[in-house]
PDB file of N, CA and C in Angstrom:
ATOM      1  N   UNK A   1     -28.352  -7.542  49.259  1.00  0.00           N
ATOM      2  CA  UNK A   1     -27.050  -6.910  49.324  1.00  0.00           C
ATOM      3  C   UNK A   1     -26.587  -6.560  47.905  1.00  0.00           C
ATOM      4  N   UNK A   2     -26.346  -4.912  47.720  1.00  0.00           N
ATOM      5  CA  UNK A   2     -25.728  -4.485  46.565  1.00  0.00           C
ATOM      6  C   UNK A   2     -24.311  -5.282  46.463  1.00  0.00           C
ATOM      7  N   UNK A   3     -23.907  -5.285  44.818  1.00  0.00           N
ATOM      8  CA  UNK A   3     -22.513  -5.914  44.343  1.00  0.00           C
ATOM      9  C   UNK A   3     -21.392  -4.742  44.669  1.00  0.00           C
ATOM     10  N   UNK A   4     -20.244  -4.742  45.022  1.00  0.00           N
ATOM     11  CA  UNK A   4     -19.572  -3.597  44.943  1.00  0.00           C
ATOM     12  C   UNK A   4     -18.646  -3.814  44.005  1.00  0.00           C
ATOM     13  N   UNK A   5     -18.774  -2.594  42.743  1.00  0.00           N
ATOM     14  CA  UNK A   5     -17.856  -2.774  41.830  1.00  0.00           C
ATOM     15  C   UNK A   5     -16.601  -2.563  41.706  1.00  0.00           C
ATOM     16  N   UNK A   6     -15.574  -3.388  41.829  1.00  0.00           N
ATOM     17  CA  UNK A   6     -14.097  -3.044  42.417  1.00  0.00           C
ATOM     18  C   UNK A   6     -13.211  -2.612  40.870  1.00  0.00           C
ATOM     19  N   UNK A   7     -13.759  -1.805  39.707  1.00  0.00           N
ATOM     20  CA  UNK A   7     -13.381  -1.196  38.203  1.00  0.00           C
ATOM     21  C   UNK A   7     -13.899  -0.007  37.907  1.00  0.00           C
ATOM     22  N   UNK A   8     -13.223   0.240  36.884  1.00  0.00           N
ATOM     23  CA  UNK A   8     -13.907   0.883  36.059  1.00  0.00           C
ATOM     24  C   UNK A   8     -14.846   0.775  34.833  1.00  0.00           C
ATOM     25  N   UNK A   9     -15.661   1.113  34.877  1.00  0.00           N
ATOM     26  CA  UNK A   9     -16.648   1.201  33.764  1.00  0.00           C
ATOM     27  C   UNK A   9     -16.290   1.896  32.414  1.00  0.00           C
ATOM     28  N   UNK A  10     -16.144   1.094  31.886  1.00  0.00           N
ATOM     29  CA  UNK A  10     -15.526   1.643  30.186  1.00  0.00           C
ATOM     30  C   UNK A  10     -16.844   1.062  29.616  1.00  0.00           C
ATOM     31  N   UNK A  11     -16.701   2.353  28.286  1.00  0.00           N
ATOM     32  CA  UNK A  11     -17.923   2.098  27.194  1.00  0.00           C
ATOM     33  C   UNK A  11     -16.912   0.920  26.200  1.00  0.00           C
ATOM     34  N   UNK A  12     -17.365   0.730  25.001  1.00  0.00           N
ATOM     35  CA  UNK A  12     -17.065   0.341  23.794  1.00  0.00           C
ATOM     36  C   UNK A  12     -15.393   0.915  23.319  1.00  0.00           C
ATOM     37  N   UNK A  13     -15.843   2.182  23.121  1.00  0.00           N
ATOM     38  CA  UNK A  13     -14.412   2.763  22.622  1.00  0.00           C
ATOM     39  C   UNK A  13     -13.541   3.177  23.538  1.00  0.00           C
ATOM     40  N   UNK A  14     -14.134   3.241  24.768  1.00  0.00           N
ATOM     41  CA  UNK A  14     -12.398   3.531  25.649  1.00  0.00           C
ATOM     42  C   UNK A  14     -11.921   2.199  26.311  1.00  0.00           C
ATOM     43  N   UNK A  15     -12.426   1.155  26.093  1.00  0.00           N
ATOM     44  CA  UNK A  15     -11.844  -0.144  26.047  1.00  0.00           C
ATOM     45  C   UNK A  15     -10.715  -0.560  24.717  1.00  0.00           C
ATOM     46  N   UNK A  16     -11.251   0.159  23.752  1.00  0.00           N
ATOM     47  CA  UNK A  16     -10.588  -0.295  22.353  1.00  0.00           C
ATOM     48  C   UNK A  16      -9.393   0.421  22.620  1.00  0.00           C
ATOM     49  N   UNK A  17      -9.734   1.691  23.367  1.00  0.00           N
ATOM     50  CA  UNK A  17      -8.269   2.416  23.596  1.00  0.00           C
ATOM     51  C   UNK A  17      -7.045   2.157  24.072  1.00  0.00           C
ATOM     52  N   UNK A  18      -7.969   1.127  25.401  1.00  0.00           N
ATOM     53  CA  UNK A  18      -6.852   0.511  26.701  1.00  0.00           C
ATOM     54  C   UNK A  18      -6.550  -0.464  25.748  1.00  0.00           C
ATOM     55  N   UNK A  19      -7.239  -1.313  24.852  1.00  0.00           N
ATOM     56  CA  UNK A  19      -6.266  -2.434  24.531  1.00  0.00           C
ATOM     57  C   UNK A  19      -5.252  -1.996  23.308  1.00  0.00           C
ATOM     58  N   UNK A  20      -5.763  -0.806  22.592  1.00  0.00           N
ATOM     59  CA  UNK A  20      -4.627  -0.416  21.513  1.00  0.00           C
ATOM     60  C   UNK A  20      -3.122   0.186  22.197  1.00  0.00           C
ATOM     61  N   UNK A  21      -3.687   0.666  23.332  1.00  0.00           N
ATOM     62  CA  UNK A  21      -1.942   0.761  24.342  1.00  0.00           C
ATOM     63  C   UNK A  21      -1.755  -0.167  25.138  1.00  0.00           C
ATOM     64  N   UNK A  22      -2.591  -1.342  25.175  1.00  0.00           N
ATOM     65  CA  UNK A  22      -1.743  -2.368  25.522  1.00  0.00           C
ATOM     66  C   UNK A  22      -0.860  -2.858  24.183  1.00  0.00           C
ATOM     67  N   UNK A  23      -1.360  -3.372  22.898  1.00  0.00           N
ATOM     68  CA  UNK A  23      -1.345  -3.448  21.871  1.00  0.00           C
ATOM     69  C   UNK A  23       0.302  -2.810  21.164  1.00  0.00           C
ATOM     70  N   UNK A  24       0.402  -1.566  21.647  1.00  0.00           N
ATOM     71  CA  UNK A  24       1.357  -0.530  21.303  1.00  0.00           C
ATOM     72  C   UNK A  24       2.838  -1.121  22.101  1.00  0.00           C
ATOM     73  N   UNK A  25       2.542  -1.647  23.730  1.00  0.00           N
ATOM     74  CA  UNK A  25       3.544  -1.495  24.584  1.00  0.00           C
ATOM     75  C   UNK A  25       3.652  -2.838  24.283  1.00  0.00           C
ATOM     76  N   UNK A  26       3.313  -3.733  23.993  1.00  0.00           N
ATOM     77  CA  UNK A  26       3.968  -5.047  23.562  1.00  0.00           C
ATOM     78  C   UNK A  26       4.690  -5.179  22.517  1.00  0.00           C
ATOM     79  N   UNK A  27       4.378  -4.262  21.420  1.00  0.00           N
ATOM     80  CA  UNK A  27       4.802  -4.262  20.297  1.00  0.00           C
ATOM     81  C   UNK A  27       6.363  -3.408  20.354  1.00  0.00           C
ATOM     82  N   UNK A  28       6.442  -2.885  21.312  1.00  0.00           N
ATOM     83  CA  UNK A  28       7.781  -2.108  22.218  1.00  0.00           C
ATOM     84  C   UNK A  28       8.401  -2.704  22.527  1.00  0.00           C
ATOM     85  N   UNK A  29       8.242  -3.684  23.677  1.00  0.00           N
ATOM     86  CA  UNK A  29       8.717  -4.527  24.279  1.00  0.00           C
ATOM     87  C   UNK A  29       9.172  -5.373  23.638  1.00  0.00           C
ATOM     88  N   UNK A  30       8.380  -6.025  22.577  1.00  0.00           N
ATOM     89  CA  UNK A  30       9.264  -6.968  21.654  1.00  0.00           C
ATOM     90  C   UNK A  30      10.210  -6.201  21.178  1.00  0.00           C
ATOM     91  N   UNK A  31       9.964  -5.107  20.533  1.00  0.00           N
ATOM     92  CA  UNK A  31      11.379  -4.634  19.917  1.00  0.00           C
ATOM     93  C   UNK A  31      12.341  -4.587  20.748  1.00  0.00           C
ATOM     94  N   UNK A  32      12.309  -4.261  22.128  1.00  0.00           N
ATOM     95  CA  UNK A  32      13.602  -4.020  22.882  1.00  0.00           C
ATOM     96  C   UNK A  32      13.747  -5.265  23.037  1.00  0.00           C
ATOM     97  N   UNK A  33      13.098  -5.760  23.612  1.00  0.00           N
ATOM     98  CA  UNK A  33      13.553  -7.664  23.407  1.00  0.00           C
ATOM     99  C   UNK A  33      14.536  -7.834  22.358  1.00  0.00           C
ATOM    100  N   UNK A  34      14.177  -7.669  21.073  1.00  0.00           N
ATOM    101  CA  UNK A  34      15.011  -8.575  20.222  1.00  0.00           C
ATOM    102  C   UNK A  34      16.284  -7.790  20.089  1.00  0.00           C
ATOM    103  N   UNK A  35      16.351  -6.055  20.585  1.00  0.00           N
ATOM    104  CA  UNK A  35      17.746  -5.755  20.345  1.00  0.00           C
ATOM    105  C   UNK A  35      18.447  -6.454  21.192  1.00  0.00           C
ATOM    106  N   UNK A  36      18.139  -6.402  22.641  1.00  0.00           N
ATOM    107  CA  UNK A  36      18.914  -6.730  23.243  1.00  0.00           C
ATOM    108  C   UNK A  36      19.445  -8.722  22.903  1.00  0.00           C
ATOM    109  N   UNK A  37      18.259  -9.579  22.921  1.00  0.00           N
ATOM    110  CA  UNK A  37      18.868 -10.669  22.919  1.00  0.00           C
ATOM    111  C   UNK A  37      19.462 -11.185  21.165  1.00  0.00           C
ATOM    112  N   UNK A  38      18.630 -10.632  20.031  1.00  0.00           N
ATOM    113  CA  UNK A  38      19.282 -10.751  19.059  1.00  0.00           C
ATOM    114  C   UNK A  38      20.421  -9.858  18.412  1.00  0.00           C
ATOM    115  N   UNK A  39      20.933 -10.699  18.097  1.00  0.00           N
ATOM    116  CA  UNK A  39      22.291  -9.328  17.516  1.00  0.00           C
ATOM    117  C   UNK A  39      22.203  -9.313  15.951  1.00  0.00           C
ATOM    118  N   UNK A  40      21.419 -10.106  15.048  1.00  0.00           N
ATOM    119  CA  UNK A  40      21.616 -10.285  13.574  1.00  0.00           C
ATOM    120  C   UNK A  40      21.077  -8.848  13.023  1.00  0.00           C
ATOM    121  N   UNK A  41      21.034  -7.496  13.679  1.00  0.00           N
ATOM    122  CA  UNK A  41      20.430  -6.273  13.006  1.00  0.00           C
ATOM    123  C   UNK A  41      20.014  -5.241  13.947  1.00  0.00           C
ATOM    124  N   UNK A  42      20.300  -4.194  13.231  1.00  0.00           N
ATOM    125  CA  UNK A  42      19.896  -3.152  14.269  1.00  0.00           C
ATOM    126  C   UNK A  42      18.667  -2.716  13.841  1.00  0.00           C
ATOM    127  N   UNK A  43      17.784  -2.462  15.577  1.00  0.00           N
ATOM    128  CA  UNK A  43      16.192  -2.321  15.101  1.00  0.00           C
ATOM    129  C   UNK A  43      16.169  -0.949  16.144  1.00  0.00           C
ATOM    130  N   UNK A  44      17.212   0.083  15.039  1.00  0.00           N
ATOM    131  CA  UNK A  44      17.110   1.597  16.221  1.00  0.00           C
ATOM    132  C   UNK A  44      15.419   1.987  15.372  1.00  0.00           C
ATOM    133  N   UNK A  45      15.206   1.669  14.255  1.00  0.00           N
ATOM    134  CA  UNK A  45      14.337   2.905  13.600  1.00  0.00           C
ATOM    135  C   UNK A  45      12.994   2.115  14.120  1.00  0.00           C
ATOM    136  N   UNK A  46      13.220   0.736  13.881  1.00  0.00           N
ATOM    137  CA  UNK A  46      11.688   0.100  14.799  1.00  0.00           C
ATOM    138  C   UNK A  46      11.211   0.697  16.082  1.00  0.00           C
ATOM    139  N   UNK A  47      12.334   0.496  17.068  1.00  0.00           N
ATOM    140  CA  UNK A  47      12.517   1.077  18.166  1.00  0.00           C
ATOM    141  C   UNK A  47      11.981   2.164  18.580  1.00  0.00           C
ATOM    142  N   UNK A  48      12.484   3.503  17.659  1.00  0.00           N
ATOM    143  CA  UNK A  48      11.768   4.935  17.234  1.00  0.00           C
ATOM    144  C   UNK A  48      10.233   4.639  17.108  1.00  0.00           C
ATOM    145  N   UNK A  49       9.999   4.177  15.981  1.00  0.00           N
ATOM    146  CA  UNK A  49       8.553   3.665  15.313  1.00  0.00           C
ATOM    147  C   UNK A  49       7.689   3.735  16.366  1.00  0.00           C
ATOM    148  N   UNK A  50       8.037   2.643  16.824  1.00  0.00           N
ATOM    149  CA  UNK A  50       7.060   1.866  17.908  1.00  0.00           C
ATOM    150  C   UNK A  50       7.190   2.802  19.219  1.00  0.00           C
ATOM    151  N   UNK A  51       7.934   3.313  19.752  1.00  0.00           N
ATOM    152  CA  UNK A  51       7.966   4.125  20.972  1.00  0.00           C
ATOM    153  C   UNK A  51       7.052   5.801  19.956  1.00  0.00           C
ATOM    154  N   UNK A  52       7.096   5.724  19.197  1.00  0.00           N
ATOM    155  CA  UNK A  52       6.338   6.833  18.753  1.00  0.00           C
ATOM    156  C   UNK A  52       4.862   6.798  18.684  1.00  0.00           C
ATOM    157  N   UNK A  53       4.369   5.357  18.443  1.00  0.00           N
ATOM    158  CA  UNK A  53       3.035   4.963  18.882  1.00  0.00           C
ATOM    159  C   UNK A  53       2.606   5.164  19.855  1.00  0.00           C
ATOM    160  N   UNK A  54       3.734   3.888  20.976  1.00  0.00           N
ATOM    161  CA  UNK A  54       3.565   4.419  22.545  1.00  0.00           C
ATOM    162  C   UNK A  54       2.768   5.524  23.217  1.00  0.00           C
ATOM    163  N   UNK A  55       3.480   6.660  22.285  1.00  0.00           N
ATOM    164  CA  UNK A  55       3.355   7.761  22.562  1.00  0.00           C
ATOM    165  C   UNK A  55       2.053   8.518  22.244  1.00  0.00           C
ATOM    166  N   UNK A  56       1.435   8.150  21.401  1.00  0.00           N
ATOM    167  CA  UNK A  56       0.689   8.743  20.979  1.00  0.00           C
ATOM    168  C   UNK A  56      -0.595   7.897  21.361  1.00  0.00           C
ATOM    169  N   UNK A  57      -0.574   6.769  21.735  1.00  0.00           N
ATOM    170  CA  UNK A  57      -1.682   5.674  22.555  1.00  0.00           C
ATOM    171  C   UNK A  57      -1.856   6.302  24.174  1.00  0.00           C
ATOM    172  N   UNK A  58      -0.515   6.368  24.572  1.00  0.00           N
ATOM    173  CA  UNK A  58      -0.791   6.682  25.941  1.00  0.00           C
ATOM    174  C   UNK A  58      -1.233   8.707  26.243  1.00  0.00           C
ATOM    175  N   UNK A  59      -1.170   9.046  24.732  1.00  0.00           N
ATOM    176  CA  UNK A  59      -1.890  10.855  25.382  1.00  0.00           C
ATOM    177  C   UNK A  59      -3.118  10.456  25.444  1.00  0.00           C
ATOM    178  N   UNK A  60      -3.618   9.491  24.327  1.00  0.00           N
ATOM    179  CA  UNK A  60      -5.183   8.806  24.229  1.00  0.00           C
ATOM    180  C   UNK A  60      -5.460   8.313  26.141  1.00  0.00           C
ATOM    181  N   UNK A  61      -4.881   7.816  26.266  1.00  0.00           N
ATOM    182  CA  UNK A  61      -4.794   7.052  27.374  1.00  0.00           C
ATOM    183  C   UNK A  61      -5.343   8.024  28.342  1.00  0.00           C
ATOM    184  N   UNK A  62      -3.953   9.055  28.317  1.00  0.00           N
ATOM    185  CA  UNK A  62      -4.525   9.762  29.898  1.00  0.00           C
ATOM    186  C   UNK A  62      -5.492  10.635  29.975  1.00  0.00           C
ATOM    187  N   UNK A  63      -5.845  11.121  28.539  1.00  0.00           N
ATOM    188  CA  UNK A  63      -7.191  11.832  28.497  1.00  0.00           C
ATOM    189  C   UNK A  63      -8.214  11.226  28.946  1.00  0.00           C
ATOM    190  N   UNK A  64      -8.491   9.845  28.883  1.00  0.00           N
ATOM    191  CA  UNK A  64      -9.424   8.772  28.868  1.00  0.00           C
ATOM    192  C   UNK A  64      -9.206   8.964  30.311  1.00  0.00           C
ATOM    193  N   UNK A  65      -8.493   8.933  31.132  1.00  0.00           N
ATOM    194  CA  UNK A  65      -8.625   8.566  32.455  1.00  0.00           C
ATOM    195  C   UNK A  65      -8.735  10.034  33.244  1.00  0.00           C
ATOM    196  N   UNK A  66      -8.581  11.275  32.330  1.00  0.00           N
ATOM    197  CA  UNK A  66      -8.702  12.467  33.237  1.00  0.00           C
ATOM    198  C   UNK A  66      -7.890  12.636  34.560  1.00  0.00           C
ATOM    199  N   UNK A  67      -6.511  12.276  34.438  1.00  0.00           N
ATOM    200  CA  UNK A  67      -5.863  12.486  35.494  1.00  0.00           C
ATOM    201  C   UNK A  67      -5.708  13.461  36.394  1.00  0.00           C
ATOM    202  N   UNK A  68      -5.793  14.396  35.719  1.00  0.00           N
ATOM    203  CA  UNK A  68      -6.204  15.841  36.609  1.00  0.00           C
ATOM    204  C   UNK A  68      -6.986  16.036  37.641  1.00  0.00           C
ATOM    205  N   UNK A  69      -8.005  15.713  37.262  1.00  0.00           N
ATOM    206  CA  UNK A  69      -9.504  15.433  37.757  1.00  0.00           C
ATOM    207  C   UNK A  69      -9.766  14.349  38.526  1.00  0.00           C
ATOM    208  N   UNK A  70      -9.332  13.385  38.195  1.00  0.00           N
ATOM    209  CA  UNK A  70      -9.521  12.230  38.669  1.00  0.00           C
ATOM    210  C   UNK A  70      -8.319  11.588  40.199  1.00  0.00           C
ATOM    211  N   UNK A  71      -6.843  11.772  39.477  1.00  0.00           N
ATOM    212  CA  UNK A  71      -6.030  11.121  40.590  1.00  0.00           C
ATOM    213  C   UNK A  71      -5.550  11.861  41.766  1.00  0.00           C
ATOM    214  N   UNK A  72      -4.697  11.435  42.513  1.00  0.00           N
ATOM    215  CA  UNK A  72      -5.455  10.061  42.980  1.00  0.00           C
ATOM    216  C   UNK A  72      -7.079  10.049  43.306  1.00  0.00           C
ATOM    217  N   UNK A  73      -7.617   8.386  43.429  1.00  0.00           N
ATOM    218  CA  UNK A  73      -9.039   8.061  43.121  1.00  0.00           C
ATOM    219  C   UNK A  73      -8.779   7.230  44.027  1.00  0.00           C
ATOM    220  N   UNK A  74      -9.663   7.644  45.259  1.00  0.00           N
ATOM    221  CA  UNK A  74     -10.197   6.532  46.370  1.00  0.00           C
ATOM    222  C   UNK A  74     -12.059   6.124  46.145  1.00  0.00           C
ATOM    223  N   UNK A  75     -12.309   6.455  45.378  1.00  0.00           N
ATOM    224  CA  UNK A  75     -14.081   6.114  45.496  1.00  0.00           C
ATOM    225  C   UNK A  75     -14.203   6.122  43.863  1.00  0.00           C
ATOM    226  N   UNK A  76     -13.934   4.859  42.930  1.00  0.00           N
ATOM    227  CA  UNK A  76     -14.403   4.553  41.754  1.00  0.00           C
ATOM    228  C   UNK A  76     -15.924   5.200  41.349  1.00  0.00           C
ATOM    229  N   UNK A  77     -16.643   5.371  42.064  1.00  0.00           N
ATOM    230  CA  UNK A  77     -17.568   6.095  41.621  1.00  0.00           C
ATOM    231  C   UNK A  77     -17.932   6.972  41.035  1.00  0.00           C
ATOM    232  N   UNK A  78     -16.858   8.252  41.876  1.00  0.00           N
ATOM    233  CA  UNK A  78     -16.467   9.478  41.614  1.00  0.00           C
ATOM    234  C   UNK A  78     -15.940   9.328  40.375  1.00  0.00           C
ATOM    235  N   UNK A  79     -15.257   8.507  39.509  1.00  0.00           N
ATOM    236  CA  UNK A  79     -14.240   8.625  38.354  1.00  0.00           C
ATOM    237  C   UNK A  79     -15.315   9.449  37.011  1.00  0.00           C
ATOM    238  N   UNK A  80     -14.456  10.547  36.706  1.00  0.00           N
ATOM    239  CA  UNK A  80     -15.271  11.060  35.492  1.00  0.00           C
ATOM    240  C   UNK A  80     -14.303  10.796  34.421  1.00  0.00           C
ATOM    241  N   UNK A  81     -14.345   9.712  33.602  1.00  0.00           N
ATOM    242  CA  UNK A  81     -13.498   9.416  32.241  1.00  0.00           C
ATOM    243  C   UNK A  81     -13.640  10.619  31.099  1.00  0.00           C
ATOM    244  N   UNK A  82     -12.694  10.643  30.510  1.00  0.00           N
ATOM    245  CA  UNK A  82     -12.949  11.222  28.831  1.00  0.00           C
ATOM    246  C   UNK A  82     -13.478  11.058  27.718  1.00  0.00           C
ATOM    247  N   UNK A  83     -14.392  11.568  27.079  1.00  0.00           N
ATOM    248  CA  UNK A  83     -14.748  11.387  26.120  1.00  0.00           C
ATOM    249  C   UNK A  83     -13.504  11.104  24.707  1.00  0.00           C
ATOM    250  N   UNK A  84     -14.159   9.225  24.118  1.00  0.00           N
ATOM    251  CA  UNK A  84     -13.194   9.171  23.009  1.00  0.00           C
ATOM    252  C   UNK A  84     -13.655   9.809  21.805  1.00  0.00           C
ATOM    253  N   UNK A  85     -14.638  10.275  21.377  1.00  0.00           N
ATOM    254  CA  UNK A  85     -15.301  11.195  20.301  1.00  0.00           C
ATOM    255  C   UNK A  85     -13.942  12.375  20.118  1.00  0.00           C
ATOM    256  N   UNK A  86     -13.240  12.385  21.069  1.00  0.00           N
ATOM    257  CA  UNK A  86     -12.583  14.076  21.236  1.00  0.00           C
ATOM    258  C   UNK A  86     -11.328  13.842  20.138  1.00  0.00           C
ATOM    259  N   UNK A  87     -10.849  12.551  19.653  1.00  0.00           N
ATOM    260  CA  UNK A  87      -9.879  12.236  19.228  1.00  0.00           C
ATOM    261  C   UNK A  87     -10.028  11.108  18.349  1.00  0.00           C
ATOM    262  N   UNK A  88      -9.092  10.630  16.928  1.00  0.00           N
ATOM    263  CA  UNK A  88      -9.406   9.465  16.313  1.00  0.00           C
ATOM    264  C   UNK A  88      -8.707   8.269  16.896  1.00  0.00           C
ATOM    265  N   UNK A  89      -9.554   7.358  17.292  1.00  0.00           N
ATOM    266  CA  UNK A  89      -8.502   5.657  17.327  1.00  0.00           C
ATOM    267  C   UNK A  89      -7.991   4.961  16.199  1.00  0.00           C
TER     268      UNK A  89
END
């Protein structure tokens, strides 16, 4: 009996990708964290900063996943990812 693979198959560098926007959205999250529960400073330009990463992790992101092409995805098989060569990490 074949294994059935219930993922996706990432190389090397589009793993490095998913974790640099994980990486990005924590680093967000803390910032909104501390505006809201700390009050000793305002962190509008962090805030900016870091949501500007966000931003620029997750275009990486959806290229990587070919949303166009790809969603919705009922048969992982079928998934044709993006090449990360196309862009710098």
């Amino acid at each position: 009996m074949q294994a059935v693979r219930k993922h996706m198959i990432l190389n090397k560098k589009q793993k490095k990708v998913f974790l640099k926007c994980a990486e990005e959205l924590n680093e967000l999250s803390t910032k909104l964290l501390q505006e809201v529960n700390k009050k000793d400073k305002c962190r509008y330009n962090d805030i900016v900063l870091e949501s500007q990463d966000v931003d620029t992790r997750l275009e990486q992101l959806k290229y990587i996943l070919n949303i166009s092409h790809n969603f919705p995805n009922y048969n992982e098989h079928k998934l044709m990812l993006g090449n990360v060569e196309d862009f710098k990490t």
